[in-house]
C-alpha atoms as a PDB file:
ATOM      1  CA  UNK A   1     115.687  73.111 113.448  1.00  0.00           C
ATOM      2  CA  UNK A   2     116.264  74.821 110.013  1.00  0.00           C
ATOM      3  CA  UNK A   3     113.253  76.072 107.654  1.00  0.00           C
ATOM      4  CA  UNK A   4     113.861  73.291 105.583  1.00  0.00           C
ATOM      5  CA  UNK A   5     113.610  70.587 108.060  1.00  0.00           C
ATOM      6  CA  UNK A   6     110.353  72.962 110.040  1.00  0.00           C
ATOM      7  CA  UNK A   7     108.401  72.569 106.044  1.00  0.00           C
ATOM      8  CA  UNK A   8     109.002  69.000 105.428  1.00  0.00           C
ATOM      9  CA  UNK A   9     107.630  68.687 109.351  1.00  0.00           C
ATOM     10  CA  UNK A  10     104.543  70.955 108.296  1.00  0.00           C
ATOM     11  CA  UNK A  11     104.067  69.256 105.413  1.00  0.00           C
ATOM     12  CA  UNK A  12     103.761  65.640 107.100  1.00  0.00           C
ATOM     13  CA  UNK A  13     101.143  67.232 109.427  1.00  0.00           C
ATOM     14  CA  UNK A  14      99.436  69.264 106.695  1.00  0.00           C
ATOM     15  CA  UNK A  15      99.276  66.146 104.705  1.00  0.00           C
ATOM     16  CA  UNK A  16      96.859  64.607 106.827  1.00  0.00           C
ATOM     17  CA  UNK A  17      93.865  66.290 106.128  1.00  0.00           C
ATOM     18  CA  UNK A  18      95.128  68.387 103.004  1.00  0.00           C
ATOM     19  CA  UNK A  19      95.626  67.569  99.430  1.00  0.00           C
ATOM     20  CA  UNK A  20      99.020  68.050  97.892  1.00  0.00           C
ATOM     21  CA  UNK A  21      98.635  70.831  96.022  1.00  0.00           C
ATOM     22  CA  UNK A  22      97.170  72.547  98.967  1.00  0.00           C
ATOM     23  CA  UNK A  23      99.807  71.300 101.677  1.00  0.00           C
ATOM     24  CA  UNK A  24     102.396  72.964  98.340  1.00  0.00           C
ATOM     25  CA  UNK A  25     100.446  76.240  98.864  1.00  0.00           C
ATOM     26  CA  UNK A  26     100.161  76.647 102.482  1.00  0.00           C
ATOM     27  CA  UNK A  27     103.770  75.392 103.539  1.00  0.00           C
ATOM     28  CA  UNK A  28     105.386  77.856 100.974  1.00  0.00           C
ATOM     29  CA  UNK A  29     103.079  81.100 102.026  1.00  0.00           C
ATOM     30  CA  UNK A  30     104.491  79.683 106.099  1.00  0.00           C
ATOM     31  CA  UNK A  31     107.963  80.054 104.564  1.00  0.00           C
ATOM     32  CA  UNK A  32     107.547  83.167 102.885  1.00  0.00           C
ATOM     33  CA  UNK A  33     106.342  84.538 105.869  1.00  0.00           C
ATOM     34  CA  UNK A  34     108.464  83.268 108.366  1.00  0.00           C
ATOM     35  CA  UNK A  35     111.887  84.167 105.592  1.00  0.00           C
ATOM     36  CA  UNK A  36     111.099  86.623 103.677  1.00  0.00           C
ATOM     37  CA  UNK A  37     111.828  84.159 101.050  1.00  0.00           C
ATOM     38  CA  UNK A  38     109.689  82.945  98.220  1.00  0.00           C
ATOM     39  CA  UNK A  39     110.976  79.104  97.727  1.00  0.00           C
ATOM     40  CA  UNK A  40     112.169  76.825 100.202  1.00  0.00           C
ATOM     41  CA  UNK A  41     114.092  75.674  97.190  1.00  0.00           C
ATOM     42  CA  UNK A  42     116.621  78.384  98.204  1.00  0.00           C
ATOM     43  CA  UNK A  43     120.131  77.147  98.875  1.00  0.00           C
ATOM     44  CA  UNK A  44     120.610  78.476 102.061  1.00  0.00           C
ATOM     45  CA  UNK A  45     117.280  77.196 103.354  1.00  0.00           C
ATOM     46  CA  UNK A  46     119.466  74.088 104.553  1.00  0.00           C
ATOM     47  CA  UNK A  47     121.369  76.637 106.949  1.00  0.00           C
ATOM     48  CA  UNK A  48     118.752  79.063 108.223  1.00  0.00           C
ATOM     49  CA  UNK A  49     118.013  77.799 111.172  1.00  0.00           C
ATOM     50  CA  UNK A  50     114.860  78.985 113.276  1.00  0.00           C
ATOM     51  CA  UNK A  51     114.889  81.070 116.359  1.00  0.00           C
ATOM     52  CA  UNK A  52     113.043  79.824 119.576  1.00  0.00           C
ATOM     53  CA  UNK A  53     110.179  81.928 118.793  1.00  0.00           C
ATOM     54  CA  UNK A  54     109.677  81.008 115.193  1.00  0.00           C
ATOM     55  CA  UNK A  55     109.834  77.754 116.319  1.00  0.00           C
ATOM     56  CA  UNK A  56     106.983  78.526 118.690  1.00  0.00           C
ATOM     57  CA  UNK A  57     105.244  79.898 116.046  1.00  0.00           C
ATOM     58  CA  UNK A  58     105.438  77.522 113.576  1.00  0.00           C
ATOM     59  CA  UNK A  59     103.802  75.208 116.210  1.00  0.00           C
ATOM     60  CA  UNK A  60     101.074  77.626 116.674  1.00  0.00           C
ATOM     61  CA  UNK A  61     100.230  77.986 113.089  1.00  0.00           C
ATOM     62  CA  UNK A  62     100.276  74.503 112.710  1.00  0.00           C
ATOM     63  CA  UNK A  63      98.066  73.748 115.661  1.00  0.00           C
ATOM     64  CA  UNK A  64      95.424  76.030 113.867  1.00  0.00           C
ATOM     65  CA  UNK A  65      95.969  74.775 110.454  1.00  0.00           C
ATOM     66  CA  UNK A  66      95.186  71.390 111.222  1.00  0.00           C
ATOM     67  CA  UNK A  67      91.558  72.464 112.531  1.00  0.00           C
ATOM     68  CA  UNK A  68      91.110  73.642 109.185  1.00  0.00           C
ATOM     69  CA  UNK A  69      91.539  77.343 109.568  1.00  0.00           C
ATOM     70  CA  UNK A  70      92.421  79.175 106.058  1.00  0.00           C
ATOM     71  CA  UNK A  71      96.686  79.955 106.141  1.00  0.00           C
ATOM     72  CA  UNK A  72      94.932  83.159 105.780  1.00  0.00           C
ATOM     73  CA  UNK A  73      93.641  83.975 108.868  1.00  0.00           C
ATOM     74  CA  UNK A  74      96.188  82.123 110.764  1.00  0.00           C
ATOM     75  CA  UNK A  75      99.036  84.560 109.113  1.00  0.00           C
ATOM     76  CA  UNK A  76      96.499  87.672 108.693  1.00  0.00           C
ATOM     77  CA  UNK A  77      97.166  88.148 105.104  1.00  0.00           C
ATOM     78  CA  UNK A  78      95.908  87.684 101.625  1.00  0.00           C
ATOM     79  CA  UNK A  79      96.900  89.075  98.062  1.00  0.00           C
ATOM     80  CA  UNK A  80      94.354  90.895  95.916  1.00  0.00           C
ATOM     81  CA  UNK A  81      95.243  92.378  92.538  1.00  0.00           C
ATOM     82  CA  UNK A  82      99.168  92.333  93.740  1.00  0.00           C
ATOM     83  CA  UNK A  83      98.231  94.226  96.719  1.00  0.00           C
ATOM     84  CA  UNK A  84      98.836  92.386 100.411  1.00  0.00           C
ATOM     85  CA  UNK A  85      95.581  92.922 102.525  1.00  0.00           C
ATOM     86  CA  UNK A  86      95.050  92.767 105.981  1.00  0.00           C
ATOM     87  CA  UNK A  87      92.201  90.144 106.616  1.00  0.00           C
ATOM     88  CA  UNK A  88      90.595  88.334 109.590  1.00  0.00           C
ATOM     89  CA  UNK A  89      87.526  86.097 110.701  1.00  0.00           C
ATOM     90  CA  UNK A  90      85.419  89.268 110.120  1.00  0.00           C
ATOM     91  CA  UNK A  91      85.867  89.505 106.371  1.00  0.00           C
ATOM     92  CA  UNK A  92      85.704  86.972 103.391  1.00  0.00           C
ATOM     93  CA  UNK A  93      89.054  86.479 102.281  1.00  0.00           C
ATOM     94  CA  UNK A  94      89.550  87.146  98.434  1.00  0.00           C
ATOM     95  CA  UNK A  95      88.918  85.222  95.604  1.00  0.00           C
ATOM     96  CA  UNK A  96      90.903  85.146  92.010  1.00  0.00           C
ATOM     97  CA  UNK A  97      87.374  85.331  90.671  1.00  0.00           C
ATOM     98  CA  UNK A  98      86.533  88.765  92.427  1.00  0.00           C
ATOM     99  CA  UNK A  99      90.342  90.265  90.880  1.00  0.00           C
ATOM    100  CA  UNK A 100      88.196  89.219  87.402  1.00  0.00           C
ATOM    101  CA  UNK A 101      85.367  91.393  88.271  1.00  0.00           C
ATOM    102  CA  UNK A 102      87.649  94.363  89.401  1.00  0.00           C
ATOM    103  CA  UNK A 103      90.019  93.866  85.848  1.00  0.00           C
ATOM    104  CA  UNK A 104      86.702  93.966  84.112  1.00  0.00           C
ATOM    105  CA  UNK A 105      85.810  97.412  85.157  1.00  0.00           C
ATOM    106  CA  UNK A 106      89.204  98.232  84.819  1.00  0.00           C
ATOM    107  CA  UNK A 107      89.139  97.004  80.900  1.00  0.00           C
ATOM    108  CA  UNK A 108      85.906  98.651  79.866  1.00  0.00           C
ATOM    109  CA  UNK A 109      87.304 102.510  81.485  1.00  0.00           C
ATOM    110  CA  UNK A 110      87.840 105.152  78.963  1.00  0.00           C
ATOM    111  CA  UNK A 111      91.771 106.381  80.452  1.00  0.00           C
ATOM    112  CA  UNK A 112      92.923 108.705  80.964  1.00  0.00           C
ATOM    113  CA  UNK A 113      89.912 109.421  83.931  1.00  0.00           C
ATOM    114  CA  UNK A 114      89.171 113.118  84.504  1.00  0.00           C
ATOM    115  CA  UNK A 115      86.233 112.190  86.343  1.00  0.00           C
ATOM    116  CA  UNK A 116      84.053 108.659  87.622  1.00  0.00           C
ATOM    117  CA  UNK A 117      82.475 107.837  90.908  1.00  0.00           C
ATOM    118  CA  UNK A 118      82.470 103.995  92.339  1.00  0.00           C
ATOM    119  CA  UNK A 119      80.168 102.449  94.440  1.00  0.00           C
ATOM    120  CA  UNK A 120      81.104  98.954  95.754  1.00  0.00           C
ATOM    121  CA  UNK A 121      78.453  97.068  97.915  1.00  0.00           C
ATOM    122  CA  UNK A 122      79.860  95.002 100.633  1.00  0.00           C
ATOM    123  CA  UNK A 123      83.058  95.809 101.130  1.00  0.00           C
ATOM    124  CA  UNK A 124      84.775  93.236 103.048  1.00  0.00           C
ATOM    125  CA  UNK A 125      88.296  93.562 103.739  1.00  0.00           C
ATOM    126  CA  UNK A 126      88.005  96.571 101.181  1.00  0.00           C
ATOM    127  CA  UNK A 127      90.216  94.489  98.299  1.00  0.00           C
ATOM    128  CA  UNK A 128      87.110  95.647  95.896  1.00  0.00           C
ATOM    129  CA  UNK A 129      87.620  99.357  95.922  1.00  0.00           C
ATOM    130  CA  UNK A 130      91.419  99.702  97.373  1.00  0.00           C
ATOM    131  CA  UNK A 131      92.369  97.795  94.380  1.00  0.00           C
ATOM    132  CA  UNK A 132      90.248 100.050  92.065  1.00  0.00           C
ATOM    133  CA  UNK A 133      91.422 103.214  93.872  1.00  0.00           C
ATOM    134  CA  UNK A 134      94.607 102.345  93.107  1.00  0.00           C
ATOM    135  CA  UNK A 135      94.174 101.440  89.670  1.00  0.00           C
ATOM    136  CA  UNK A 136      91.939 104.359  88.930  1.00  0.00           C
ATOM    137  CA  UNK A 137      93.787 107.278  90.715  1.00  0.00           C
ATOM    138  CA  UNK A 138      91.246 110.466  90.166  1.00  0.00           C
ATOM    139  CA  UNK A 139      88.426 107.804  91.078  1.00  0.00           C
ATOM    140  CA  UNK A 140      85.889 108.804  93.964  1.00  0.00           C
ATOM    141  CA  UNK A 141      85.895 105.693  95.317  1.00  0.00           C
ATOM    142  CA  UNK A 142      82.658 104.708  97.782  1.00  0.00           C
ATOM    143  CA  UNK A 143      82.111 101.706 100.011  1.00  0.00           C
ATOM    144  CA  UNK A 144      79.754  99.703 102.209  1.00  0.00           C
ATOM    145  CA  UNK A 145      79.284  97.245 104.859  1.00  0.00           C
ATOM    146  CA  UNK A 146      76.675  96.415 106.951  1.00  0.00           C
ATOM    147  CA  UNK A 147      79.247  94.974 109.746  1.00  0.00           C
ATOM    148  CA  UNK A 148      81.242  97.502 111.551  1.00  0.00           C
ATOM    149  CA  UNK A 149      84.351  95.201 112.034  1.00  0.00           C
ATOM    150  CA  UNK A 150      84.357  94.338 108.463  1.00  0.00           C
ATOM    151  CA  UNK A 151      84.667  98.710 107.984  1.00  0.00           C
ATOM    152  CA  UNK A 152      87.587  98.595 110.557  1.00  0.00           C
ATOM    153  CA  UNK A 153      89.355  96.075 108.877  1.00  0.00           C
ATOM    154  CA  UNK A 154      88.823  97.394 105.125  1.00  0.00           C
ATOM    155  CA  UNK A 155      89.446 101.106 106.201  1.00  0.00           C
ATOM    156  CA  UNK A 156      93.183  99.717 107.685  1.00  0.00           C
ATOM    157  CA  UNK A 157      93.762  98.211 104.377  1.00  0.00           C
ATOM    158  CA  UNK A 158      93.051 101.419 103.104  1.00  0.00           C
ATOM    159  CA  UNK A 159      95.191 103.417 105.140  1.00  0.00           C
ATOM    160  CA  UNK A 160      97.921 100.722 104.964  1.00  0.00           C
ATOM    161  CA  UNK A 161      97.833 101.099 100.696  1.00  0.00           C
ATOM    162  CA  UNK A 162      97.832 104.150 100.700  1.00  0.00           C
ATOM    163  CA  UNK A 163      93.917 104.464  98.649  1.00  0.00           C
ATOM    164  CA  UNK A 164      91.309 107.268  99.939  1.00  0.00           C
ATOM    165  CA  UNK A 165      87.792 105.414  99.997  1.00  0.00           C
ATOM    166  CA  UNK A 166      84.794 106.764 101.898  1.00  0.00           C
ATOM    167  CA  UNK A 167      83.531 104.156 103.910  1.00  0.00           C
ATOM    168  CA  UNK A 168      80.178 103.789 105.416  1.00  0.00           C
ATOM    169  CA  UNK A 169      78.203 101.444 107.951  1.00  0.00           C
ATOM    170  CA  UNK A 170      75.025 100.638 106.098  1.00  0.00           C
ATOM    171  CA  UNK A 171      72.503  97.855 105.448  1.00  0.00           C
ATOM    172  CA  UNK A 172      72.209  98.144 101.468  1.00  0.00           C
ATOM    173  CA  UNK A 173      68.852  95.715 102.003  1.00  0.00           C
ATOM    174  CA  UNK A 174      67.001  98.367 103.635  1.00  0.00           C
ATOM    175  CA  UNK A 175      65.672 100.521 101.090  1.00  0.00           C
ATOM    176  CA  UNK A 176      65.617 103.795 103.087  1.00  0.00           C
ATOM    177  CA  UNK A 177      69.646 103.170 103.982  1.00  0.00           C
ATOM    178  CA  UNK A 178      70.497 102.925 100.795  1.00  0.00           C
ATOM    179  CA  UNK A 179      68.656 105.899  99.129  1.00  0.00           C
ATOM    180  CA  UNK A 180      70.780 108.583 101.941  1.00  0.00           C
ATOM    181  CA  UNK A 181      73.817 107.466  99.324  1.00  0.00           C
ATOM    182  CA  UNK A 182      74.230 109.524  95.638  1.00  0.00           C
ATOM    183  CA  UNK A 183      74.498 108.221  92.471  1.00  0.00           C
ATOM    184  CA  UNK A 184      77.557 106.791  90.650  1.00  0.00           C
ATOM    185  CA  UNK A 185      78.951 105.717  87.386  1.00  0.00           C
ATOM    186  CA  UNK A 186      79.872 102.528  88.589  1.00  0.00           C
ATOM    187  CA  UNK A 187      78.085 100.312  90.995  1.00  0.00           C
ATOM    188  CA  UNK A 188      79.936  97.305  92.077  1.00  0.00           C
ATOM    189  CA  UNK A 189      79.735  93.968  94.012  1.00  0.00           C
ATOM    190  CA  UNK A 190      80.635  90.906  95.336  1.00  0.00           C
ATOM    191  CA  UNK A 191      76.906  90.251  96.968  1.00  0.00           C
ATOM    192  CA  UNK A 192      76.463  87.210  99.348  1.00  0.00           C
ATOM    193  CA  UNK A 193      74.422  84.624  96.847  1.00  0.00           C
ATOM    194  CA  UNK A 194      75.049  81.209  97.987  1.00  0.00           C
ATOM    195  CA  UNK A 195      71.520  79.288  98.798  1.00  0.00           C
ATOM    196  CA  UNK A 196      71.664  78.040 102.435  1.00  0.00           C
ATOM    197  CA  UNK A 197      70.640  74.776 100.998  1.00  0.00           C
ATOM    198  CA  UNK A 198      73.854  74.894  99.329  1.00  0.00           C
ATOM    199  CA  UNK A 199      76.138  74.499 102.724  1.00  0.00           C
ATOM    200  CA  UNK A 200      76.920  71.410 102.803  1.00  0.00           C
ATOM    201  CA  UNK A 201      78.952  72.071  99.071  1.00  0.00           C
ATOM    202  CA  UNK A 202      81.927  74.370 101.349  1.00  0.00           C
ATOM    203  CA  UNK A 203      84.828  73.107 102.421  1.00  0.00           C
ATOM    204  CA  UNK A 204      85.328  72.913 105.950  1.00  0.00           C
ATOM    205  CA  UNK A 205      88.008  75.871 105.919  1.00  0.00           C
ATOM    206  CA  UNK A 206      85.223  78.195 104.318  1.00  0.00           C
ATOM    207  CA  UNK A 207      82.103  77.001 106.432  1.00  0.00           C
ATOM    208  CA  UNK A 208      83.350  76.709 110.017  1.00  0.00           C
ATOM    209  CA  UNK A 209      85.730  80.556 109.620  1.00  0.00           C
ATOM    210  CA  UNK A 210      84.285  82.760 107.131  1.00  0.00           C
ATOM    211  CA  UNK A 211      81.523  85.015 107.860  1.00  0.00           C
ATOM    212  CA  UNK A 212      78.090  83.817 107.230  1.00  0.00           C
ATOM    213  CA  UNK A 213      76.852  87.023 106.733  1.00  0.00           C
ATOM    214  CA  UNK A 214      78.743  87.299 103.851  1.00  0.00           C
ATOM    215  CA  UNK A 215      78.316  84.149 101.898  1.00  0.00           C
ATOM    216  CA  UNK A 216      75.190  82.683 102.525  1.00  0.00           C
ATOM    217  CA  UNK A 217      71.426  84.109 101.463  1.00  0.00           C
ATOM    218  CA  UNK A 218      67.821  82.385 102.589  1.00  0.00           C
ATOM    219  CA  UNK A 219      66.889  79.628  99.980  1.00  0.00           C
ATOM    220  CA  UNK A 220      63.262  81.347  99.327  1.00  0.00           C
ATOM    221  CA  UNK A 221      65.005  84.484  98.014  1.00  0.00           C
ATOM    222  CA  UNK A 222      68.755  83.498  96.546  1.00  0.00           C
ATOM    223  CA  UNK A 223      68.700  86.680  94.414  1.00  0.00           C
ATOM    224  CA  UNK A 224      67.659  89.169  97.199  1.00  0.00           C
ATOM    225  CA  UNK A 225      70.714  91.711  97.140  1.00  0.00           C
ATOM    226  CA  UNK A 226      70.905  91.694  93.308  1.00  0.00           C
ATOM    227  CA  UNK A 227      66.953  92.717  93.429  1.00  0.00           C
ATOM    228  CA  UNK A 228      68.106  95.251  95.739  1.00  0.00           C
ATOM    229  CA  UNK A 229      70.912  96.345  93.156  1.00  0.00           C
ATOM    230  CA  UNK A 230      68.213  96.549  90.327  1.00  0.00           C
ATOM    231  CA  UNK A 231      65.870  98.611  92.285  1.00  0.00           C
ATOM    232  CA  UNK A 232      68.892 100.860  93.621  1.00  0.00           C
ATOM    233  CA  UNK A 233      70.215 101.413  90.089  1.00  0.00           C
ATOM    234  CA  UNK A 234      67.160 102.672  88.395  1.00  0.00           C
ATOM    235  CA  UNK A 235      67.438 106.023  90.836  1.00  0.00           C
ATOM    236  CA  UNK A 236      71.667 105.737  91.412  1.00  0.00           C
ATOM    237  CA  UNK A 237      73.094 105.264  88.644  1.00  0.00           C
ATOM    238  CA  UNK A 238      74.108 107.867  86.249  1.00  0.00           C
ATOM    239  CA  UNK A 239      74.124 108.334  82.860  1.00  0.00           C
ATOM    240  CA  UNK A 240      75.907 105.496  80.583  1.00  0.00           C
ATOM    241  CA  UNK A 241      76.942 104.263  84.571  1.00  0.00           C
ATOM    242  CA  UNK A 242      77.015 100.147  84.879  1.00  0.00           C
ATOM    243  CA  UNK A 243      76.630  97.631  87.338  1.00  0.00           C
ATOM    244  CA  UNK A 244      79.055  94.901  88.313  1.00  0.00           C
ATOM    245  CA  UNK A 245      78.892  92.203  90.200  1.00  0.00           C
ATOM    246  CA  UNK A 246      79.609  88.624  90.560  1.00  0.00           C
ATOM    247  CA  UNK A 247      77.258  85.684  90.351  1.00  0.00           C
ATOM    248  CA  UNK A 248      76.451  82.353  91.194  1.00  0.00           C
ATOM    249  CA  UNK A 249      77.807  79.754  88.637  1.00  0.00           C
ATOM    250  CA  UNK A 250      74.527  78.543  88.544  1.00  0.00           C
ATOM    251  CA  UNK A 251      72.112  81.743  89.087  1.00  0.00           C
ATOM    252  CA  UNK A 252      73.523  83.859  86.261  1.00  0.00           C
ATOM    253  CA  UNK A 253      70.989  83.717  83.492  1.00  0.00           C
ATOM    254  CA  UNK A 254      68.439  84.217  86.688  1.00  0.00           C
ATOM    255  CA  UNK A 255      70.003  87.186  87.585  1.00  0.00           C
ATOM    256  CA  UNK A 256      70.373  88.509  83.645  1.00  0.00           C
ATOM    257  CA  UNK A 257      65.960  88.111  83.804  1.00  0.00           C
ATOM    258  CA  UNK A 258      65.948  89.525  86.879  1.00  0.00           C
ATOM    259  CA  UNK A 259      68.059  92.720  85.595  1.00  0.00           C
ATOM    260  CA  UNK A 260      66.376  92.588  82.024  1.00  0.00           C
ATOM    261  CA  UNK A 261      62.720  92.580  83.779  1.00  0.00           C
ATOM    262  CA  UNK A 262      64.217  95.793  85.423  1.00  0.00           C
ATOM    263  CA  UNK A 263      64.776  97.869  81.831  1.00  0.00           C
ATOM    264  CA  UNK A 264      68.487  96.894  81.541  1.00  0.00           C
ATOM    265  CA  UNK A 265      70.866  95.617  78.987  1.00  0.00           C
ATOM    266  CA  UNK A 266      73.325  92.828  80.286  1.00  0.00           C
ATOM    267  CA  UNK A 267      76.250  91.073  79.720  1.00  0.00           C
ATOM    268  CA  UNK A 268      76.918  88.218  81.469  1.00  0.00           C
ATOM    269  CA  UNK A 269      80.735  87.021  81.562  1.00  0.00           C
ATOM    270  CA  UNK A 270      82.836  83.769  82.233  1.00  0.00           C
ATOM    271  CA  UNK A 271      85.641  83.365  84.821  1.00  0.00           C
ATOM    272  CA  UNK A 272      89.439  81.428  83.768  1.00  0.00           C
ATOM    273  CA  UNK A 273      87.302  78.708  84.376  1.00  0.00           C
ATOM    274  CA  UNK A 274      84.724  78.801  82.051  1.00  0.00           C
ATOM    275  CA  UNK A 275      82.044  79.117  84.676  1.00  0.00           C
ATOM    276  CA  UNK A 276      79.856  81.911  84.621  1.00  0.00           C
ATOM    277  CA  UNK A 277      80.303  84.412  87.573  1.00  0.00           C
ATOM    278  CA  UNK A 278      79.888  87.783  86.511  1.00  0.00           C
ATOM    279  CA  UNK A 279      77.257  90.461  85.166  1.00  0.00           C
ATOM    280  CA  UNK A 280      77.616  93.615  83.832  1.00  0.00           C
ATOM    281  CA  UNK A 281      74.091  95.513  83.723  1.00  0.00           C
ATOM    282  CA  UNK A 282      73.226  98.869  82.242  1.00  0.00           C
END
């Protein structure tokens, strides 16, 4: 069977539960993968003919795609800021919207940077401060997680891409965690702030395989971690320092209040789409 033939199989199968565009995506990141190539358009795509295992493989990932799992997890990858991370079922994978927040922080840096010390909250797969780290060279980059496997997987990112960030296990919601940390220029995060209510919204690729943990919070208190930012700030956060982080499309001006009621200035921000999913507080 050639690659060709192997994607206009996947594609059939993918389109049975997939729109289009999506069944486009995932059939041309299985390519790339399985190639090396970018486009199946390729010429000699009609003569490269897959081995016995790719062929096992390709049945394998196909198996799992069709349950819904994201193409990310099946192939263990995901691209952040031009960067190729490492991610599995333990870690959100990334979102274009998060790259927004990180380019914002980039923007508003005064370069060249002698000295600045990050924070980011929640760490993930580590795309949030790897990609800074690497942006921001003489950085001294920090970074949280309350789940231990999320820290394995963001620290191998790290080591993979060649960025030095100090990792820690920590619950950021419990006050007397989060005051053993120092105080930073820059606090940043991707916080979990998606109502529980709010579930049944997901797709089925994001609610049955990503981490609960890290998307959902309780319904009485959707703004809980950003409270926790505010209060963490006020005794953190150096001079002229900021706070990042993104926001629910529909919780932003709540979270601006929230912020403002604790004595700072904000700036709330729109993604490519026009929705707005980012604040800047200081």
């Amino acid at each position: 069977m050639t690659i060709l033939q192997a994607m206009q199989q996947l594609r059939r199968d993918l389109g049975t539960i997939y729109e289009e565009g999506e069944v486009t995506a995932i059939s041309n990141w299985i390519s790339e993968n399985m190639t090396g190539e970018k486009s199946v358009g390729r010429p000699f795509f009609k003569d490269y003919s897959l081995s016995e295992e790719q062929e096992v493989k390709l049945l394998e990932y196909t198996a799992r795609l069709l349950t819904h799992e994201p193409v990310q997890y099946v192939l263990n990858e995901s691209w952040f800021c031009g960067l190729k991370f490492y991610v599995d079922k333990n870690v959100l994978i990334p979102r274009p919207e998060t790259e927004e927040l990180v380019e914002w922080v980039i923007a508003n840096c005064k370069f060249p940077v002698d000295k600045l010390s990050i924070l980011d909250i929640g760490t993930g797969s580590g795309c949030i401060p790897i990609a800074l780290k690497r942006k921001i060279r003489k950085a001294d980059v920090w970074s949280c997680d309350v789940s231990d496997a999320a820290l394995e997987v963001a620290q191998k990112n790290a080591a993979t891409l060649g960025a030095e960030v100090k990792f820690l296990q920590l619950d950021f919601l419990d006050g007397k965690q989060r005051d053993t940390l120092p105080s930073f220029d820059i606090i940043i995060s991707n916080p979990p702030y998606i109502p529980e209510r709010e579930k049944y919204k997901l797709q089925p690729n994001v609610i049955e395989y990503e981490p609960r943990t890290a998307l959902f919070v309780p319904d009485q208190k959707p703004l809980i971690f950003y409270e926790a930012l505010a209060v963490f700030g006020k005794n953190h956060l150096l001079a002229d320092g900021s706070i990042y982080a993104e926001v629910h499309e529909d919780l932003g001006k709540e979270v601006a209040e929230l912020f403002n009621a604790n004595g700072y200035a904000t700036e709330l921000k729109k993604d490519m789409q026009g929705r707005m999913r980012m604040i800047k507080a200081g």
